[in-house]
PDB file of N, CA and C in Angstrom:
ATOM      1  N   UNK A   1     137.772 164.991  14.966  1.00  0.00           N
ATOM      2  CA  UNK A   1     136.757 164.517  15.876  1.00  0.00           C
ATOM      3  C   UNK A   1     136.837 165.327  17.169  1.00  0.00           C
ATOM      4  N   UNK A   2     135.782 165.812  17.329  1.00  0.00           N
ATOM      5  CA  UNK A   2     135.566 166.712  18.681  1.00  0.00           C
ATOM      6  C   UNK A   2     136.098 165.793  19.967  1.00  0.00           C
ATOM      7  N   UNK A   3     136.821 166.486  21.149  1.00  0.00           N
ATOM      8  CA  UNK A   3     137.497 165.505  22.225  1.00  0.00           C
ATOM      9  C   UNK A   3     136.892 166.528  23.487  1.00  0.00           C
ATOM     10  N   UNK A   4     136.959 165.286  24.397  1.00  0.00           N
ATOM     11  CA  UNK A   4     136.357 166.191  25.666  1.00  0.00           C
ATOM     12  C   UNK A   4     137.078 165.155  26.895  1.00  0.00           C
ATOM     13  N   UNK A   5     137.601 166.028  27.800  1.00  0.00           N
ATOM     14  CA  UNK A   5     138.327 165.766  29.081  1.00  0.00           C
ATOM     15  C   UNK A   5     137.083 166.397  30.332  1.00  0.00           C
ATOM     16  N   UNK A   6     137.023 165.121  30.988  1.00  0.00           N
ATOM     17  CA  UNK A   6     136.402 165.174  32.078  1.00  0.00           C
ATOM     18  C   UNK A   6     136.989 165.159  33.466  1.00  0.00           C
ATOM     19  N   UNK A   7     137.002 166.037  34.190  1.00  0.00           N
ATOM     20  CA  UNK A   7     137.837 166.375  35.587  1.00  0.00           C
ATOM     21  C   UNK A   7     137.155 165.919  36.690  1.00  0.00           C
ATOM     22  N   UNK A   8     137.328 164.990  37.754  1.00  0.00           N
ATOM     23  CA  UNK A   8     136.801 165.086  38.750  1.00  0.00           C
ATOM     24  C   UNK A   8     137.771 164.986  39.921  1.00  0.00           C
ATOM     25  N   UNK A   9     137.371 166.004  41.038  1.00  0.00           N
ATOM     26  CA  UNK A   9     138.539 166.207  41.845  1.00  0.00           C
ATOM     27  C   UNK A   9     137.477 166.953  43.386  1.00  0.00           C
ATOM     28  N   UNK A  10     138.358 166.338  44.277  1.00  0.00           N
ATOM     29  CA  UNK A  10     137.438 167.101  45.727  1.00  0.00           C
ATOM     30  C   UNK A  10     138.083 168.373  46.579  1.00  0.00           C
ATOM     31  N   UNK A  11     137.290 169.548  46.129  1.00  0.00           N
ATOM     32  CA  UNK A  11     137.771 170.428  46.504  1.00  0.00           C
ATOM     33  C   UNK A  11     136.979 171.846  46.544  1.00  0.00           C
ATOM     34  N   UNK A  12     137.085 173.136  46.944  1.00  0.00           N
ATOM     35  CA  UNK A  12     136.363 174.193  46.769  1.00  0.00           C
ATOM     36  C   UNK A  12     135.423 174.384  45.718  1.00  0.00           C
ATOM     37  N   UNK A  13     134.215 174.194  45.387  1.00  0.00           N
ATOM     38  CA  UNK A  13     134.357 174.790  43.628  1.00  0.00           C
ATOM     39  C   UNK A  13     134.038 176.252  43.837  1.00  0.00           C
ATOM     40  N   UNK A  14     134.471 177.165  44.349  1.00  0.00           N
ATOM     41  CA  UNK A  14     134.459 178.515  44.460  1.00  0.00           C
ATOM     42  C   UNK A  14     136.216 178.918  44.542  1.00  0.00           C
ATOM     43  N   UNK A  15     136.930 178.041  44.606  1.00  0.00           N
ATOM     44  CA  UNK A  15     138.543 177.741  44.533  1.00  0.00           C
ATOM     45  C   UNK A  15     139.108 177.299  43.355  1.00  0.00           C
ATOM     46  N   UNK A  16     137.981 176.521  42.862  1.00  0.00           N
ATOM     47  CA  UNK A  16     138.497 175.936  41.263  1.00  0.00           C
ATOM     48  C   UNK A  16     137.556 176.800  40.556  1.00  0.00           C
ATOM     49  N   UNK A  17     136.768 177.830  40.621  1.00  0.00           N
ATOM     50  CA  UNK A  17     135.853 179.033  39.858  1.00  0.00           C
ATOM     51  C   UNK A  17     137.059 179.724  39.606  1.00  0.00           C
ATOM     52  N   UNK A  18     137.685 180.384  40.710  1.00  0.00           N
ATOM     53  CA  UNK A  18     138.831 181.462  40.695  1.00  0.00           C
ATOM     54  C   UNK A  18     140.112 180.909  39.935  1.00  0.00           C
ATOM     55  N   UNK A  19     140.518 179.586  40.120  1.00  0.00           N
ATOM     56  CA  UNK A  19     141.638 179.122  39.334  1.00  0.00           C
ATOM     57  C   UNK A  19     141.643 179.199  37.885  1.00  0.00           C
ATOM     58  N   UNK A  20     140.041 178.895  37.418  1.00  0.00           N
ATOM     59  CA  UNK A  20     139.897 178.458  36.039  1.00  0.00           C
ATOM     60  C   UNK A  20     139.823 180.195  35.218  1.00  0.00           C
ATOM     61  N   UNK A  21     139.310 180.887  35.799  1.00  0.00           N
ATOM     62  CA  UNK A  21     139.142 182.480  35.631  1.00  0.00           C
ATOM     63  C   UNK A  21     140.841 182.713  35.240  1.00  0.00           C
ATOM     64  N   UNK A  22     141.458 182.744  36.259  1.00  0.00           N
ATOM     65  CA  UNK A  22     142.852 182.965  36.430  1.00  0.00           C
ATOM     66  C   UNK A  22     143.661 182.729  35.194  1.00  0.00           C
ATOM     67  N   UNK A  23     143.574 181.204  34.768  1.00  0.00           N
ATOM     68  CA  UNK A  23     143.964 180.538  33.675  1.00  0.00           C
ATOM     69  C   UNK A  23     143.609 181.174  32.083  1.00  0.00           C
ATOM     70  N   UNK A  24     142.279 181.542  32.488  1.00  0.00           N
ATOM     71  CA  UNK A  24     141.458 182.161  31.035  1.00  0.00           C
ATOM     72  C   UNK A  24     142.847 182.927  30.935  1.00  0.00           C
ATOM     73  N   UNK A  25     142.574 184.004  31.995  1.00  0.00           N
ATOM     74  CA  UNK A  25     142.690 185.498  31.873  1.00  0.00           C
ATOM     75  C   UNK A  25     144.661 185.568  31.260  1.00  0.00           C
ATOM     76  N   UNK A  26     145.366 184.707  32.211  1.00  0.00           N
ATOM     77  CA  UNK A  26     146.573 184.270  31.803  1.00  0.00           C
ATOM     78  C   UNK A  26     147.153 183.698  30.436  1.00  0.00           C
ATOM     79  N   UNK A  27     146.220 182.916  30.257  1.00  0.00           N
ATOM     80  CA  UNK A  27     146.533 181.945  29.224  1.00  0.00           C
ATOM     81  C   UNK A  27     146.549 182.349  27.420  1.00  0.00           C
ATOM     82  N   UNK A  28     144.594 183.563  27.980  1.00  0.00           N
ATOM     83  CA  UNK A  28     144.071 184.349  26.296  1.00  0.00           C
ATOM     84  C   UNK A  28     144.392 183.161  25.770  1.00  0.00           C
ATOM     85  N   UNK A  29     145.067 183.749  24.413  1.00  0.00           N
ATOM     86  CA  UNK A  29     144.884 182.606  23.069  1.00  0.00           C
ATOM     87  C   UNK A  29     145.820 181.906  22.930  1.00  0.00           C
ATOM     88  N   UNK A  30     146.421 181.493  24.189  1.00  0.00           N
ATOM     89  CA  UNK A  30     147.309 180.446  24.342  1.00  0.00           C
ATOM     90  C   UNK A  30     146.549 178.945  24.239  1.00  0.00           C
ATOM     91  N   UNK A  31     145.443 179.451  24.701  1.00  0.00           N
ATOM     92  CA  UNK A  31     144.707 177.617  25.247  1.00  0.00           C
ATOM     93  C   UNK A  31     143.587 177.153  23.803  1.00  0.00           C
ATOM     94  N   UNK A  32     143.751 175.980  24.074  1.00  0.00           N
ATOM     95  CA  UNK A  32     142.961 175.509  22.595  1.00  0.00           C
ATOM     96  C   UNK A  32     141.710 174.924  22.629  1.00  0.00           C
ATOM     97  N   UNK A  33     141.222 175.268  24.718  1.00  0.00           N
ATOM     98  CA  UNK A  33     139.686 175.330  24.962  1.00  0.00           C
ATOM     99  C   UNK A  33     139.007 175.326  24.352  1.00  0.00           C
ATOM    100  N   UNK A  34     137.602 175.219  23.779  1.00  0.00           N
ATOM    101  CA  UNK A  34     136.301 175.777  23.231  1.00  0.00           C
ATOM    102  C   UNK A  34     135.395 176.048  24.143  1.00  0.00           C
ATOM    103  N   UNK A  35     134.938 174.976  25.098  1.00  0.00           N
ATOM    104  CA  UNK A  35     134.329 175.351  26.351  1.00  0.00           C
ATOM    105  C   UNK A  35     134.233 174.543  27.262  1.00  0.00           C
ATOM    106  N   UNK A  36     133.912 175.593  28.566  1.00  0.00           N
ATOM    107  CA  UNK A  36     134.496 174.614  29.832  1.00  0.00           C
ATOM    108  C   UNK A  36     133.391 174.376  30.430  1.00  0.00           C
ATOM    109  N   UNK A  37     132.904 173.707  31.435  1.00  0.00           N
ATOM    110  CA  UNK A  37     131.554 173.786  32.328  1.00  0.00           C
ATOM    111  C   UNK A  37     131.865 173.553  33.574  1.00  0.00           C
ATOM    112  N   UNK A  38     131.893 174.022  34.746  1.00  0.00           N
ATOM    113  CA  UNK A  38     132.519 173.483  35.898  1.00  0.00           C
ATOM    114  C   UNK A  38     130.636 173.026  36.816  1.00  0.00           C
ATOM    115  N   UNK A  39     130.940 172.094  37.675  1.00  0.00           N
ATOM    116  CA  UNK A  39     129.710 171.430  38.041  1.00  0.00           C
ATOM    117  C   UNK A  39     130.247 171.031  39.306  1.00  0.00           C
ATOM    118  N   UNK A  40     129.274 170.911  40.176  1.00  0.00           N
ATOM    119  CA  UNK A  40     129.034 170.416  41.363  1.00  0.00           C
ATOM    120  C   UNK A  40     128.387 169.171  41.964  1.00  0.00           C
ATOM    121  N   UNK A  41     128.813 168.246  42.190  1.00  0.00           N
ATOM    122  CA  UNK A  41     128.118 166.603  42.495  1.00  0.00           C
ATOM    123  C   UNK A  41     126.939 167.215  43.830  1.00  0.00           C
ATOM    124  N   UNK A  42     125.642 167.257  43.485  1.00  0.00           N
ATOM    125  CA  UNK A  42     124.905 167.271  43.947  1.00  0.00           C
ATOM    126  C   UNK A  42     124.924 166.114  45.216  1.00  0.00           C
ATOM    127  N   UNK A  43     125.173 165.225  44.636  1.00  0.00           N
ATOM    128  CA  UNK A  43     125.317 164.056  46.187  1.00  0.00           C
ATOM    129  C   UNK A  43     126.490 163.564  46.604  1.00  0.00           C
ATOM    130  N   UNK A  44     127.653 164.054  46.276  1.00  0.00           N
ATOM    131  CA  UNK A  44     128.645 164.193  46.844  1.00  0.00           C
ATOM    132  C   UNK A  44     129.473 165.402  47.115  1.00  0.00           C
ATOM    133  N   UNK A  45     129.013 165.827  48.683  1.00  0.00           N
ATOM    134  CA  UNK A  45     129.642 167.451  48.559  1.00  0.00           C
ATOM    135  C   UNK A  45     131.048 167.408  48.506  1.00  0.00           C
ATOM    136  N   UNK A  46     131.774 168.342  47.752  1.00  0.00           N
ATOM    137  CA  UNK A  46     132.855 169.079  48.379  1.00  0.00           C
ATOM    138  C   UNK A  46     133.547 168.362  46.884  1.00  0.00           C
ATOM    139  N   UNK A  47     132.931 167.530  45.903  1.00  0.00           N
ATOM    140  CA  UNK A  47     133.623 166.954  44.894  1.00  0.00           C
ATOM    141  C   UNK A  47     132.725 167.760  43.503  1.00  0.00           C
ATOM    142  N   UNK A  48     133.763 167.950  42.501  1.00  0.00           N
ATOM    143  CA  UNK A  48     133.300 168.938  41.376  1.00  0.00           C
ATOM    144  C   UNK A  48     133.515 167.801  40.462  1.00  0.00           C
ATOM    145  N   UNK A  49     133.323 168.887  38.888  1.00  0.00           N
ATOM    146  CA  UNK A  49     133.509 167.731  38.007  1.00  0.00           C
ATOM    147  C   UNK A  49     133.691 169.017  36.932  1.00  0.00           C
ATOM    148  N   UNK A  50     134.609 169.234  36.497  1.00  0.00           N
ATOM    149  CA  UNK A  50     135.224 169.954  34.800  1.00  0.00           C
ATOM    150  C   UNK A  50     134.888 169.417  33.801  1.00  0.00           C
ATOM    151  N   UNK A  51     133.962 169.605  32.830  1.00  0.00           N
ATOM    152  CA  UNK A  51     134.093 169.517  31.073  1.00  0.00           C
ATOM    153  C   UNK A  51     135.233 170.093  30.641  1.00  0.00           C
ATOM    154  N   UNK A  52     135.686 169.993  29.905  1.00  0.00           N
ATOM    155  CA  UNK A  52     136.442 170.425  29.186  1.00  0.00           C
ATOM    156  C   UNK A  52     136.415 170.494  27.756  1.00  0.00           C
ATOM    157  N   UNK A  53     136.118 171.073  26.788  1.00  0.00           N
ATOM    158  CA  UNK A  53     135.934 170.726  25.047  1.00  0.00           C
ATOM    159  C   UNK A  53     136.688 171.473  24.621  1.00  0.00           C
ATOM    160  N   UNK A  54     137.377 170.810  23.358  1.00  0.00           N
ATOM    161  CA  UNK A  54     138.207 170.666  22.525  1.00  0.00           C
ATOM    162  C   UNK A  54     137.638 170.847  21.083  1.00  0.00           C
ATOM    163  N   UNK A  55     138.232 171.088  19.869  1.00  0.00           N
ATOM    164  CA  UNK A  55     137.772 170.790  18.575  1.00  0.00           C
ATOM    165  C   UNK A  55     138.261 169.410  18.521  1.00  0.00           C
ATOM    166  N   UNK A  56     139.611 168.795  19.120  1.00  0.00           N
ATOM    167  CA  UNK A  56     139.988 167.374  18.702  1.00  0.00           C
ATOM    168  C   UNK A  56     140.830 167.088  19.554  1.00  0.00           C
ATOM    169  N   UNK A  57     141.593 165.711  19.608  1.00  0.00           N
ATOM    170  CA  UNK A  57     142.144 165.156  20.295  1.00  0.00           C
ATOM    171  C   UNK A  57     143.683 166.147  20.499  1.00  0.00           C
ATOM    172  N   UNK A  58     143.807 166.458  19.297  1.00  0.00           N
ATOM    173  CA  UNK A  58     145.439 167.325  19.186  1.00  0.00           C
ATOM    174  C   UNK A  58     145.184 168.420  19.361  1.00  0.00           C
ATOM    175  N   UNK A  59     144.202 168.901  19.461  1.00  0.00           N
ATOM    176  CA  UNK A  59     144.024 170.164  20.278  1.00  0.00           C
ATOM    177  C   UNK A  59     143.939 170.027  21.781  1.00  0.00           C
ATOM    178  N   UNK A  60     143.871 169.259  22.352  1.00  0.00           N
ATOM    179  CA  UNK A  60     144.155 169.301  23.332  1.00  0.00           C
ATOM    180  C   UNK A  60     145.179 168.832  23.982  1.00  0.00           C
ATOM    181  N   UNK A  61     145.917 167.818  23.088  1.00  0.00           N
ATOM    182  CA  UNK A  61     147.322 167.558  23.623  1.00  0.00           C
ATOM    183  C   UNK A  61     148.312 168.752  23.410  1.00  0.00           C
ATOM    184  N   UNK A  62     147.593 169.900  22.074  1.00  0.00           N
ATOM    185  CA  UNK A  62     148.401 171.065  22.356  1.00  0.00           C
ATOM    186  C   UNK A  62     148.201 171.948  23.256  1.00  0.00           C
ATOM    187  N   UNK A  63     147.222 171.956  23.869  1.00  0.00           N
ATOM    188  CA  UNK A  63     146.883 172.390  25.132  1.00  0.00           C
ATOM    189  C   UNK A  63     147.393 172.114  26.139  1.00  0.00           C
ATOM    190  N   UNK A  64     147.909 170.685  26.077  1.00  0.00           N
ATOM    191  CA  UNK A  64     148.661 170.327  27.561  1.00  0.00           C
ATOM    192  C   UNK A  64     150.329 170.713  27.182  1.00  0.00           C
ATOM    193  N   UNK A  65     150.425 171.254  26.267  1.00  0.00           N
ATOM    194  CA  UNK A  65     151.678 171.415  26.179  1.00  0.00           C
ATOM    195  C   UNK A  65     151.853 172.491  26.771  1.00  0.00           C
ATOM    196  N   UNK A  66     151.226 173.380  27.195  1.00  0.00           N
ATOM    197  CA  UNK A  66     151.530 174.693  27.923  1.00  0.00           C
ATOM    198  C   UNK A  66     151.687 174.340  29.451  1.00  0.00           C
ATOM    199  N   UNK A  67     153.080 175.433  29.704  1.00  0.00           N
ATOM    200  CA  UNK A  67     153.259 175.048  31.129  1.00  0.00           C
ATOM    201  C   UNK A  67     152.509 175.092  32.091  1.00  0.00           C
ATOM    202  N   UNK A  68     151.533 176.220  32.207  1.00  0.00           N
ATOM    203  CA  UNK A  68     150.564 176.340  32.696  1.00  0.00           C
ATOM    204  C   UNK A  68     149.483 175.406  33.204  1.00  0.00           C
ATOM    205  N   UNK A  69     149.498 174.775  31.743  1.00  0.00           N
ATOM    206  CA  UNK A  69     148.172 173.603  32.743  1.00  0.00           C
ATOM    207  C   UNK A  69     148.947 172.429  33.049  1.00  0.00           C
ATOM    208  N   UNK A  70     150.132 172.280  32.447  1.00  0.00           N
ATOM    209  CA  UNK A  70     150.803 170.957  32.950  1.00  0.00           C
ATOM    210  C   UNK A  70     150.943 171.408  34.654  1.00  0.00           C
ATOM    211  N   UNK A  71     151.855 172.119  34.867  1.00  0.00           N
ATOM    212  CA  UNK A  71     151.484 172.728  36.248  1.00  0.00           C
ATOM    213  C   UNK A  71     149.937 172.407  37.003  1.00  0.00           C
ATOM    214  N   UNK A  72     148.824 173.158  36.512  1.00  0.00           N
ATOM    215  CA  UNK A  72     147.917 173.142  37.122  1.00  0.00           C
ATOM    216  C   UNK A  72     146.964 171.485  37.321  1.00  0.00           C
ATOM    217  N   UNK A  73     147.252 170.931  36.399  1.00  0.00           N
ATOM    218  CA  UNK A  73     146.846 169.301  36.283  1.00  0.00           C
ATOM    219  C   UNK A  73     148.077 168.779  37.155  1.00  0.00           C
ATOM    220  N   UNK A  74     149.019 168.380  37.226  1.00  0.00           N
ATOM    221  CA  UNK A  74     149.407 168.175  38.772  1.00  0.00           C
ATOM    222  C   UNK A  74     149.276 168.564  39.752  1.00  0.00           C
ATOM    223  N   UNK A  75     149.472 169.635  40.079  1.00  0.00           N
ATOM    224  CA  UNK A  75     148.825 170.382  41.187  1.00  0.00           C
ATOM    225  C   UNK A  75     147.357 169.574  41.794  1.00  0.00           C
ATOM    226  N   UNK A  76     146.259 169.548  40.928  1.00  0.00           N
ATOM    227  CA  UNK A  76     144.914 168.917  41.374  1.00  0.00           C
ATOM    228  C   UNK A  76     144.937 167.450  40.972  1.00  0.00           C
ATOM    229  N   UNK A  77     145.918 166.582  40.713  1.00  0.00           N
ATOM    230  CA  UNK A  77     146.309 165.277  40.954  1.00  0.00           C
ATOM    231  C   UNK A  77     146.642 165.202  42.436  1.00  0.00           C
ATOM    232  N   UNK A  78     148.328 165.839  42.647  1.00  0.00           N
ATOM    233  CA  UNK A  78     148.513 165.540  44.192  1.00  0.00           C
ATOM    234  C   UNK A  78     147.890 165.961  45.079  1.00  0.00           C
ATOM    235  N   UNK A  79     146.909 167.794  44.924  1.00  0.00           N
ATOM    236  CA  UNK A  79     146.279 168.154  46.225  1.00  0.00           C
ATOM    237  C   UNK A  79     145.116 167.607  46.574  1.00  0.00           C
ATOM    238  N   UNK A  80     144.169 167.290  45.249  1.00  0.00           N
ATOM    239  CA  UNK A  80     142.814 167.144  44.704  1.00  0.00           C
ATOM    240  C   UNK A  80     142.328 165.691  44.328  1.00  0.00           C
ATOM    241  N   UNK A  81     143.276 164.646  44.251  1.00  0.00           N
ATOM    242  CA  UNK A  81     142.715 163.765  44.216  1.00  0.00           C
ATOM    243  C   UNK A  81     142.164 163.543  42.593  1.00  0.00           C
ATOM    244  N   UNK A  82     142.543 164.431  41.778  1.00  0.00           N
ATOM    245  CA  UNK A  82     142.132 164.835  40.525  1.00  0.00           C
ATOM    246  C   UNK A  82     141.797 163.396  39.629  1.00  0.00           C
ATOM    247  N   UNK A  83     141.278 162.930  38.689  1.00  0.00           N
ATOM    248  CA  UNK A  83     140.811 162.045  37.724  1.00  0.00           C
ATOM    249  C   UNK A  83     140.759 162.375  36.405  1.00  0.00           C
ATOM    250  N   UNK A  84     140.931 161.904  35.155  1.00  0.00           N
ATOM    251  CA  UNK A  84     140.386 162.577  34.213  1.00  0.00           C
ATOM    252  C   UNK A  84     139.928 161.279  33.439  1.00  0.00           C
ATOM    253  N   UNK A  85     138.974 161.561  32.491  1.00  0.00           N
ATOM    254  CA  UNK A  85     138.086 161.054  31.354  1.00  0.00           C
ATOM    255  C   UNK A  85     138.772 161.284  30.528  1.00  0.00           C
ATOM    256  N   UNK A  86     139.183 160.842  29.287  1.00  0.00           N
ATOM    257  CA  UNK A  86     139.417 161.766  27.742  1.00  0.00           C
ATOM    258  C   UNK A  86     138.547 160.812  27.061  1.00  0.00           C
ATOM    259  N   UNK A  87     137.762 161.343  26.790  1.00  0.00           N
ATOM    260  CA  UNK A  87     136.810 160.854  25.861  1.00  0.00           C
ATOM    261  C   UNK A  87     136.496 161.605  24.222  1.00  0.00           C
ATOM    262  N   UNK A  88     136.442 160.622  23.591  1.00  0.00           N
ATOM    263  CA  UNK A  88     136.146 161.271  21.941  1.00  0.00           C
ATOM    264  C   UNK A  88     134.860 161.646  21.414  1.00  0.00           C
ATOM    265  N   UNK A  89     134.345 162.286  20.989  1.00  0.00           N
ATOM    266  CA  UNK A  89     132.668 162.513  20.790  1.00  0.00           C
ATOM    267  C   UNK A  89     132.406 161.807  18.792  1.00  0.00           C
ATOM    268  N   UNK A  90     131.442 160.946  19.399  1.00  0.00           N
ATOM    269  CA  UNK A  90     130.962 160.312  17.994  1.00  0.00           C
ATOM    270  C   UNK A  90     129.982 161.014  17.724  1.00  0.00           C
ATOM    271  N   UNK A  91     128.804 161.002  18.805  1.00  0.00           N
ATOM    272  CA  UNK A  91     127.787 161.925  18.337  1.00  0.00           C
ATOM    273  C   UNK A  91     127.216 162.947  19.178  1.00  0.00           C
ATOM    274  N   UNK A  92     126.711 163.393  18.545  1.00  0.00           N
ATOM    275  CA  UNK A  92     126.370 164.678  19.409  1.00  0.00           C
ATOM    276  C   UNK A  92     125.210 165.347  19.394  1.00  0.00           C
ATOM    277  N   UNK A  93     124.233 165.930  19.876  1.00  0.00           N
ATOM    278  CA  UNK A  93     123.018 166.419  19.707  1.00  0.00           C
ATOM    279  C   UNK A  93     122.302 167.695  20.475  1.00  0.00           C
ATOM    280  N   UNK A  94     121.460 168.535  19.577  1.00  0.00           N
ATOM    281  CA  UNK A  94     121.558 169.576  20.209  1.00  0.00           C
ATOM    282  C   UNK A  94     120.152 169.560  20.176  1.00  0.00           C
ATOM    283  N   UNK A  95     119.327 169.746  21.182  1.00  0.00           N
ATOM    284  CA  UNK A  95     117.530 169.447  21.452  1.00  0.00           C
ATOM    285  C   UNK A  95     117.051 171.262  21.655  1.00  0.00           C
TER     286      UNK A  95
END
């Protein structure tokens, strides 16, 4: 079952553009990503919001097994105020 982690955290998103780049570029085929979307709260400035997709739930807990993002997911807990969603996808639709 497809899994998706939702980030919301208040901070640069031209700071979390460069972090998430960083991570790609570091990480290659370490990470068990599929795709990311980074977004901006239109009515709340200065607060973002991360998609995150997965093929499944254990793909992404193997994902957090890398030091890297365990690192970087604390990091935007204590600086950022960080949140997350984990949500499972039942359905899905493509228009």
């Amino acid at each position: 079952m497809k899994f998706i982690q939702v980030i919301e955290e208040s901070r640069d998103i031209e700071e979390a553009r460069a972090e998430i780049e960083g991570l790609i570029k570091t990480l290659g085929d370490e990470t068990t990503v599929k795709n990311l979307v980074l977004c901006a709260d239109r009515d709340v400035p200065g607060k973002i919001v991360t998609i995150v997709e997965f093929d499944s739930w254990e793909s992404a807990d193997q994902n957090n097994q890398v030091d890297e993002i365990q690192e970087t997911a604390a990091d935007a807990q204590e600086n950022n105020g960080a949140t997350y969603q984990n949500l499972d996808v039942h359905h899905e639709w493509s228009l």
